[in-house]
C-alpha atoms as a PDB file:
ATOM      1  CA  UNK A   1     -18.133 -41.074  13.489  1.00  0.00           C
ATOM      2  CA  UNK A   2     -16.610 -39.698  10.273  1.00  0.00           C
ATOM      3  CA  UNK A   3     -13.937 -42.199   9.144  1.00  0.00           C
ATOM      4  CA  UNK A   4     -11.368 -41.903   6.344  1.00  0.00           C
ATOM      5  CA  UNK A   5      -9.906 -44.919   4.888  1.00  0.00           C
ATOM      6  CA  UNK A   6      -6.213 -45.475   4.160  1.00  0.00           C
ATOM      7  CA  UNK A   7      -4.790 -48.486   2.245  1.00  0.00           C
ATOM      8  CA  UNK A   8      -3.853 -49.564  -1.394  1.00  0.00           C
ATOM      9  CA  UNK A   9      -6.158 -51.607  -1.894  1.00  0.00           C
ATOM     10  CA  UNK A  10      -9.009 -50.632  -3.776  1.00  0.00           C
ATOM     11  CA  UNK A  11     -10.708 -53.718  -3.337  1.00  0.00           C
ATOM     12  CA  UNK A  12     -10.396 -53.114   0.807  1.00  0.00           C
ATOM     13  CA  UNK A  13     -11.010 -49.770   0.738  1.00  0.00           C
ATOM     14  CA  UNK A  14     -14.578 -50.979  -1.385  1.00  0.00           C
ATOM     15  CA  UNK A  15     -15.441 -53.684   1.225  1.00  0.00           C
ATOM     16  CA  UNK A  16     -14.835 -51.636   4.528  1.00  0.00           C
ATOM     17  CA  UNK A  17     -16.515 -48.826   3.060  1.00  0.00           C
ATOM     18  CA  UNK A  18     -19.642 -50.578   2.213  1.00  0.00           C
ATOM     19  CA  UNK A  19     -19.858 -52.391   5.354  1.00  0.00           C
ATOM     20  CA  UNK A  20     -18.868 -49.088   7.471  1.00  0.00           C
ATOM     21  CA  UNK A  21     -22.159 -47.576   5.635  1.00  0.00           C
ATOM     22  CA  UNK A  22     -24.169 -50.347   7.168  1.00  0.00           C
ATOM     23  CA  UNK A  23     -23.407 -49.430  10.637  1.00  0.00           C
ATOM     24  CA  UNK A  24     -25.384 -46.530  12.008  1.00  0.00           C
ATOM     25  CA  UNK A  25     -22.759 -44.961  13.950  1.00  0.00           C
ATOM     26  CA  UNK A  26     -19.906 -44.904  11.207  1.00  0.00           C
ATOM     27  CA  UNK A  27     -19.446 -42.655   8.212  1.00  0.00           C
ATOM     28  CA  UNK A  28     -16.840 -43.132   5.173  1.00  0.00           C
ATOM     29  CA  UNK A  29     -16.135 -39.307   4.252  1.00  0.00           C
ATOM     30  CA  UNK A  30     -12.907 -40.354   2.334  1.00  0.00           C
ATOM     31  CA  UNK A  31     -10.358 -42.332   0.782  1.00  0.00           C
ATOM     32  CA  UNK A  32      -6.548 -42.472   0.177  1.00  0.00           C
ATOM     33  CA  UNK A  33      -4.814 -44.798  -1.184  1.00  0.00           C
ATOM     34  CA  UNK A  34      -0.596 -42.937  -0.373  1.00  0.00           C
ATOM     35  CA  UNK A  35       0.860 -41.548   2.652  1.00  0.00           C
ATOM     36  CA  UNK A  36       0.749 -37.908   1.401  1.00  0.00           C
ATOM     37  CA  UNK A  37      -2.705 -37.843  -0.091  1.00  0.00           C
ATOM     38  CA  UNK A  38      -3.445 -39.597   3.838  1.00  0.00           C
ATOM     39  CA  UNK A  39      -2.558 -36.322   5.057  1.00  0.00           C
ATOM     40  CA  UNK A  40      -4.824 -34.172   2.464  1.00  0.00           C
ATOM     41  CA  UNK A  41      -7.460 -35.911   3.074  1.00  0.00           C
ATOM     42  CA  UNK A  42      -7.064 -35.508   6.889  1.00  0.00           C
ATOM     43  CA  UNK A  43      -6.594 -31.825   6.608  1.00  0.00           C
ATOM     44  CA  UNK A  44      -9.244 -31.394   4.533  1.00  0.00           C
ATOM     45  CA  UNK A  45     -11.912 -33.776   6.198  1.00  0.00           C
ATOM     46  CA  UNK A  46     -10.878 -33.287   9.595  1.00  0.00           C
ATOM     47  CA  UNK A  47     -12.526 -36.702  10.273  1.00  0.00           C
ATOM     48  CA  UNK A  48     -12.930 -38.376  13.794  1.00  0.00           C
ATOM     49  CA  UNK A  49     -11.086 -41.636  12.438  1.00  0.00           C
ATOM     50  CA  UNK A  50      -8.288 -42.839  10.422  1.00  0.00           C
ATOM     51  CA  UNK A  51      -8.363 -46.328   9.464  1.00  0.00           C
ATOM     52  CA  UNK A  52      -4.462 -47.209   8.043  1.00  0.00           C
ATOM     53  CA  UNK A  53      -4.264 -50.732   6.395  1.00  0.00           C
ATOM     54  CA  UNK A  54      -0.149 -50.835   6.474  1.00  0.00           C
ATOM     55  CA  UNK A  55       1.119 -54.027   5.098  1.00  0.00           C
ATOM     56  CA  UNK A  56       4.951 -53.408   5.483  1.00  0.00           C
ATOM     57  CA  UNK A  57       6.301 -51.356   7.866  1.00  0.00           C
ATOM     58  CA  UNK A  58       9.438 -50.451   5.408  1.00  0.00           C
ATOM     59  CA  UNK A  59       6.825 -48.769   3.089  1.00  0.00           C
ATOM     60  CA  UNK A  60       6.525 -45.368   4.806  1.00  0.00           C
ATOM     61  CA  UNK A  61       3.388 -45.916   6.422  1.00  0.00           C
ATOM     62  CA  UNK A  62       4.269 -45.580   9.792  1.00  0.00           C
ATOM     63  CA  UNK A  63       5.862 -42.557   8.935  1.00  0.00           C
ATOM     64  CA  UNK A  64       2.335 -41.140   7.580  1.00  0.00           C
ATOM     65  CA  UNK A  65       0.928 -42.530  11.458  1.00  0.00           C
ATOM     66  CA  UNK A  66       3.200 -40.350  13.129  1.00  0.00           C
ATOM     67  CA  UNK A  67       2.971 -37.263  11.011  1.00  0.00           C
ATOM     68  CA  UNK A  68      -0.977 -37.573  11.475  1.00  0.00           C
ATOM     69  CA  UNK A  69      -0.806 -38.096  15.314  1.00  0.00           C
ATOM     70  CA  UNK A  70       1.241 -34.963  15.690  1.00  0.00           C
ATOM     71  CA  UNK A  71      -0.198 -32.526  13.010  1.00  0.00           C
ATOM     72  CA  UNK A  72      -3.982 -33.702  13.955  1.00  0.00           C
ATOM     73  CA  UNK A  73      -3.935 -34.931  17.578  1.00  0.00           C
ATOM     74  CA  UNK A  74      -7.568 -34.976  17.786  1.00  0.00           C
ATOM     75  CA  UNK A  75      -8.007 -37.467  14.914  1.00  0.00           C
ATOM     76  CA  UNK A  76      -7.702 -40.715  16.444  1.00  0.00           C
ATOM     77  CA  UNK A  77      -6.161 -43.955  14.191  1.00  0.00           C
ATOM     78  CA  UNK A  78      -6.857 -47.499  13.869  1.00  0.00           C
ATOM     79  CA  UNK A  79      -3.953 -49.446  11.732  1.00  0.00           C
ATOM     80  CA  UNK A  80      -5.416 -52.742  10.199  1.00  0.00           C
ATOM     81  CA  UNK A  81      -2.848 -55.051   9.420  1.00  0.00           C
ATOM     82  CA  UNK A  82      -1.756 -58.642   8.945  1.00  0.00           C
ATOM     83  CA  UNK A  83       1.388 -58.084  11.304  1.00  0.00           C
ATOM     84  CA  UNK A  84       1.563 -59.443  14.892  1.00  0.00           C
ATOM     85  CA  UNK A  85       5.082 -59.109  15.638  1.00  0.00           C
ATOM     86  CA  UNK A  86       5.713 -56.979  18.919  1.00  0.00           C
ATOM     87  CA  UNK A  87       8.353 -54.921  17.580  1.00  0.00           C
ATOM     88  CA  UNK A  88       6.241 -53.766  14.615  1.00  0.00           C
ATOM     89  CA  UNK A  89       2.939 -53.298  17.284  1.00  0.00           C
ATOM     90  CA  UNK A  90       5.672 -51.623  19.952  1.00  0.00           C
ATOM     91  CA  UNK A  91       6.485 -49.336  16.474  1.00  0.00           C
ATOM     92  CA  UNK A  92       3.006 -47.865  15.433  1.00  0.00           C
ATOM     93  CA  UNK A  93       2.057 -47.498  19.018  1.00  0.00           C
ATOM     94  CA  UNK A  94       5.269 -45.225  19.584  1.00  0.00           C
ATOM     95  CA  UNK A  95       4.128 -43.254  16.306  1.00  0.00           C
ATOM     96  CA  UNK A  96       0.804 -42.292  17.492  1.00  0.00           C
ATOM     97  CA  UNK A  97      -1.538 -44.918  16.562  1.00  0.00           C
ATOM     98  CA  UNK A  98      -4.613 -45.261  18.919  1.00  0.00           C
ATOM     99  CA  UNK A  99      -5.704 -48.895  17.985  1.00  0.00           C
ATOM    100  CA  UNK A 100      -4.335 -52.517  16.389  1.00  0.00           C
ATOM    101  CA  UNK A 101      -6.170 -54.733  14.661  1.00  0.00           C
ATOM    102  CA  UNK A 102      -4.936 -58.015  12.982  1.00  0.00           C
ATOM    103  CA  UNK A 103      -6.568 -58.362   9.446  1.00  0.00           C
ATOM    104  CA  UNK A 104      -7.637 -62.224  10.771  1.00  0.00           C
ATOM    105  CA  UNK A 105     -10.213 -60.973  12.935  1.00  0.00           C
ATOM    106  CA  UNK A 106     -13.553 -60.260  11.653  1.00  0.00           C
ATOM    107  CA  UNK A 107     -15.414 -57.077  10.624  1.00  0.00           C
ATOM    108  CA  UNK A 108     -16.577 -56.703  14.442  1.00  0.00           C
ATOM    109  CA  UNK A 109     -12.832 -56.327  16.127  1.00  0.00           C
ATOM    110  CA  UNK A 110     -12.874 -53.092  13.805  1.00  0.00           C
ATOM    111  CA  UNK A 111     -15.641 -51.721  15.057  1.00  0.00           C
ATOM    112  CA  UNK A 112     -14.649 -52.945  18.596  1.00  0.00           C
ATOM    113  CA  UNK A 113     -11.579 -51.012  18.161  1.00  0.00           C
ATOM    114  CA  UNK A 114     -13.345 -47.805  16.395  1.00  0.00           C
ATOM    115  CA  UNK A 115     -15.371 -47.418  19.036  1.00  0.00           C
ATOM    116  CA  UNK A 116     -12.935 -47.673  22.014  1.00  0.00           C
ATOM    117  CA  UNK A 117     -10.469 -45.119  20.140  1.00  0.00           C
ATOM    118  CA  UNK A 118     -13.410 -42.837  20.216  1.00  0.00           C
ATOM    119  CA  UNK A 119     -14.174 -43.269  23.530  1.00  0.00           C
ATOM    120  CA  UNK A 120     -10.710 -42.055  24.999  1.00  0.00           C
ATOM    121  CA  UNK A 121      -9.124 -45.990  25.243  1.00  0.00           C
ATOM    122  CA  UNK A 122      -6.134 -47.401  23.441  1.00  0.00           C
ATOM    123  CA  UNK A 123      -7.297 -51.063  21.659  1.00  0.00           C
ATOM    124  CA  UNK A 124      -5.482 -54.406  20.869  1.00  0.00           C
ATOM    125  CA  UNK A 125      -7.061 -56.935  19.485  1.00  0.00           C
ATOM    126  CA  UNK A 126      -6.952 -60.296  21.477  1.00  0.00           C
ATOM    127  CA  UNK A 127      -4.167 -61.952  19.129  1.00  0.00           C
ATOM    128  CA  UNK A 128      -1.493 -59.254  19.821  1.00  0.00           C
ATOM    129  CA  UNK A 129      -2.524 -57.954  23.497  1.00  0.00           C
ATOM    130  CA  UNK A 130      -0.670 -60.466  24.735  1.00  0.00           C
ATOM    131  CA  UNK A 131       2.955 -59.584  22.988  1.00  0.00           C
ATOM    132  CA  UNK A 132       2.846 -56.061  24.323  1.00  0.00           C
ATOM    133  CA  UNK A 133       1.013 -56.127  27.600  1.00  0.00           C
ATOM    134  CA  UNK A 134       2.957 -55.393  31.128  1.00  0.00           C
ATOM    135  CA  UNK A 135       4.588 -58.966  32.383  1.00  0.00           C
ATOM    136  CA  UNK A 136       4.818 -60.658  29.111  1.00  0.00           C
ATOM    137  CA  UNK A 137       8.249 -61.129  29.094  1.00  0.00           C
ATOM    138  CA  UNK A 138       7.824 -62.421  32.793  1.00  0.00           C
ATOM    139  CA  UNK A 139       5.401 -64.814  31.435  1.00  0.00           C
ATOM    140  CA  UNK A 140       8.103 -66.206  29.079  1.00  0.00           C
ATOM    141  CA  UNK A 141      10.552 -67.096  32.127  1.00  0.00           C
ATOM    142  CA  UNK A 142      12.774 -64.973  34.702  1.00  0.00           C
ATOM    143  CA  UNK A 143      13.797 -62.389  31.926  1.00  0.00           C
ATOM    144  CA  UNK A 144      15.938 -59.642  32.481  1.00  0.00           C
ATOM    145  CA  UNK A 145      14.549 -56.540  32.179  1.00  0.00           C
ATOM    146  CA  UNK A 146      16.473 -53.949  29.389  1.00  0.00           C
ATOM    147  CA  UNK A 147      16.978 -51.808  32.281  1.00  0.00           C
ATOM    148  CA  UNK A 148      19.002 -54.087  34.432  1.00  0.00           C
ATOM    149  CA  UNK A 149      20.718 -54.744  31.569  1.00  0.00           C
ATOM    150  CA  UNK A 150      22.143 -51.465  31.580  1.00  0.00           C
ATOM    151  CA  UNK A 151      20.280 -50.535  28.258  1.00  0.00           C
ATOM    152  CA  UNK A 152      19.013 -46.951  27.479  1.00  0.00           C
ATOM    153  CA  UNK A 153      15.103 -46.534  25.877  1.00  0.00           C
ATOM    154  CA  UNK A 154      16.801 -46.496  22.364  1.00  0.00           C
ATOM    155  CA  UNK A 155      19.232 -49.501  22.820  1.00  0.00           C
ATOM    156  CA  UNK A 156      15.981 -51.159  23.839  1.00  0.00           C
ATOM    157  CA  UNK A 157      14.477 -50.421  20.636  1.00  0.00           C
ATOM    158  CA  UNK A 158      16.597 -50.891  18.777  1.00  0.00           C
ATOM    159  CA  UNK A 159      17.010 -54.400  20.266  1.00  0.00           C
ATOM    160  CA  UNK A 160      14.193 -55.194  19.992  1.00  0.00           C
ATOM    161  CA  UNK A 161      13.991 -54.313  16.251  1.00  0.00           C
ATOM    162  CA  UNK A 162      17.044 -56.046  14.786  1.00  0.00           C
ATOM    163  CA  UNK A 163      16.159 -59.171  16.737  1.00  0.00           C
ATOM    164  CA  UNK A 164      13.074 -59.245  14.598  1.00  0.00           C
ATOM    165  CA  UNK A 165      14.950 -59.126  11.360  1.00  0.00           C
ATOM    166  CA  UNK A 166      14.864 -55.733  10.604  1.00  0.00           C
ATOM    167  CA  UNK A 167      18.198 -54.223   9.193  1.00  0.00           C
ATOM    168  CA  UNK A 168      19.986 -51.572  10.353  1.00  0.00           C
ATOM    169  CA  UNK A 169      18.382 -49.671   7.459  1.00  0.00           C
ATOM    170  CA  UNK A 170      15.153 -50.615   8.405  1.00  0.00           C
ATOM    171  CA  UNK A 171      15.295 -50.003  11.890  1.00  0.00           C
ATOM    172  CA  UNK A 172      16.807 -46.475  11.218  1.00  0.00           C
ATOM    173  CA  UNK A 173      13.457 -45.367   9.013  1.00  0.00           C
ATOM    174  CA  UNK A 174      11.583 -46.678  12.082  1.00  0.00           C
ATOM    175  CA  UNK A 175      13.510 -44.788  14.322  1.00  0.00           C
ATOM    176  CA  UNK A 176      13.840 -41.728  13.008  1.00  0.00           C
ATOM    177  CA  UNK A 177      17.353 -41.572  12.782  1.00  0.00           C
ATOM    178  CA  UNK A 178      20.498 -42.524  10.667  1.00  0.00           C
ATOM    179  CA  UNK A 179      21.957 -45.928   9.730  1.00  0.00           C
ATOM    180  CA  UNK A 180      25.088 -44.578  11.410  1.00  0.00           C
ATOM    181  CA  UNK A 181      23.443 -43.945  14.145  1.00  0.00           C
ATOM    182  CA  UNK A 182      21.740 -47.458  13.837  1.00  0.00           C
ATOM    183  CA  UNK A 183      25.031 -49.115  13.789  1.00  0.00           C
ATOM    184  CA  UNK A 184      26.823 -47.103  16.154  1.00  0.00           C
ATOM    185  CA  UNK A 185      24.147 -48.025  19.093  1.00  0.00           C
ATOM    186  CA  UNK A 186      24.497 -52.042  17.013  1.00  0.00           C
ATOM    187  CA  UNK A 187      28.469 -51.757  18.659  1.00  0.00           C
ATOM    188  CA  UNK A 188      27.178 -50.166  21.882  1.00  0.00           C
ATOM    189  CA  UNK A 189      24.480 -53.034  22.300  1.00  0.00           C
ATOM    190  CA  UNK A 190      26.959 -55.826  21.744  1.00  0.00           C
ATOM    191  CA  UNK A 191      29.794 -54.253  23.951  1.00  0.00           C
ATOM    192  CA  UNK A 192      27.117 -54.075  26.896  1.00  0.00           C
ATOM    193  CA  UNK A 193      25.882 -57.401  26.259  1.00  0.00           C
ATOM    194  CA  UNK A 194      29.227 -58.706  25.588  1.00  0.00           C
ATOM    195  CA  UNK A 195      28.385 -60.692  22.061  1.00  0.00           C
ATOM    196  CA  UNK A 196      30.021 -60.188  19.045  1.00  0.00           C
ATOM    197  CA  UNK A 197      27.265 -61.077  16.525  1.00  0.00           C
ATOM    198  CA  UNK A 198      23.543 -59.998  15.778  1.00  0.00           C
ATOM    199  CA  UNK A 199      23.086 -63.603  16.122  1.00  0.00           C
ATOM    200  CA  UNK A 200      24.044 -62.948  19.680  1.00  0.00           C
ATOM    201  CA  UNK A 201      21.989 -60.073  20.105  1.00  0.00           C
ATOM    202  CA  UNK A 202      18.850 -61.833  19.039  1.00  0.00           C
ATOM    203  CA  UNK A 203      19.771 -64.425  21.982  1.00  0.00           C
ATOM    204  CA  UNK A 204      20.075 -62.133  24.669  1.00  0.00           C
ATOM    205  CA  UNK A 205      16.731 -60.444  23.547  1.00  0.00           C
ATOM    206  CA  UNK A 206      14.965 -63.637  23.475  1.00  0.00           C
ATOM    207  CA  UNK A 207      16.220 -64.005  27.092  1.00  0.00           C
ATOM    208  CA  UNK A 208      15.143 -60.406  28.158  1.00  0.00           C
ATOM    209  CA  UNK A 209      11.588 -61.520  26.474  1.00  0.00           C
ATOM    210  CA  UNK A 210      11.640 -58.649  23.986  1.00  0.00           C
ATOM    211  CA  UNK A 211      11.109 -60.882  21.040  1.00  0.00           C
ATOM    212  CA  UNK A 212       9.119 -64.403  20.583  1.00  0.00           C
ATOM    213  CA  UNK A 213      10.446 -64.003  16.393  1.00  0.00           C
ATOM    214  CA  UNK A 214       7.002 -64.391  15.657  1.00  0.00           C
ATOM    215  CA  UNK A 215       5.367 -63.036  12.637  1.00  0.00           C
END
């Protein structure tokens, strides 16, 4: 499997790359170390993996996942981060990402999850299956679905993204869309769920089970 490494870290990109050459069925064909050289090295490699260390997701990275999921849908990706928060997870999944791995696990999830994208499957490590997975928020008590809450997909999201601190600003670059927009659908939200506050907001998610606030 031909593999090209993403992240800013030199001293990561080093380390996976030398233990990626140790494994027979894994090849490091390239680096980057931005979101536009990313896409260069894509085009020009056409490898069979992307591995994306993305540390922040106000930094453009996810951004670069979704731009390499739809200009090179064979490539399958693999973001490595230190994240588990569900929105964030929720986030790079809707951008095109194939796999999630938590930089806590060892060099063996990776590989896990390199092989699975490769094989056709979609891969979570064990330490943020659980925040995504169908019936978590019913394991969290009898939540309220956003549907029977009246909410559309995008109130939803965007729920579910300013209840984990992002700000309007924030949740806009993540959605595509403007902070207008962002704040327009902020009124909507609290008229449906008839609060008056963000404070309120992240209440009601927490009892819909979109958010645990963890990080």
């Amino acid at each position: 499997m031909r593999i090209v490494l993403v992240a800013d870290d030199r001293i990561l990109r080093d380390g996976l790359r030398a233990l990626l050459g140790q494994n027979a069925t894994t090849e490091v064909t390239g680096e980057a170390n931005c979101s536009p050289e990313a896409a260069e090295r894509v085009s020009e490699l056409e490898p069979d993996v992307v591995i994306a260390d993305i540390g922040s997701w106000t930094s453009g990275s996810v951004e670069m996942v979704r731009h390499i999921a739809r200009a090179y849908p064979p490539v399958r990706i693999v973001v490595l981060s230190p994240i588990r928060n569900q929105a964030f997870v929720a986030a790079v999944f809707r951008a095109g990402t194939h796999g999630y791995v938590v930089k806590r696990n060892g060099f063996d999830e990776l590989l896990r999850a390199i092989d699975a994208v490769c094989s056709g499957s979609t891969y979570l490590c064990p330490r943020v299956r659980e925040l995504i997975l169908p019936g978590y928020a019913q394991s969290h008590g009898a939540a309220r679905k956003p549907s029977e809450a009246g909410l559309t997909e995008r109130e939803a999201a965007v729920l579910e993204l300013l209840a984990e601190g992002q700000t309007s600003k924030e949740v806009a670059l993540m959605l595509n869309v403007s902070s207008k927009t962002i704040d327009a659908c902020r009124r909507q939200l609290m008229k449906k769920l008839e609060v008056n506050s963000v404070a309120g907001l992240v209440k009601r998610a927490l009892a819909m089970g979109m958010t645990t606030l963890a990080s």
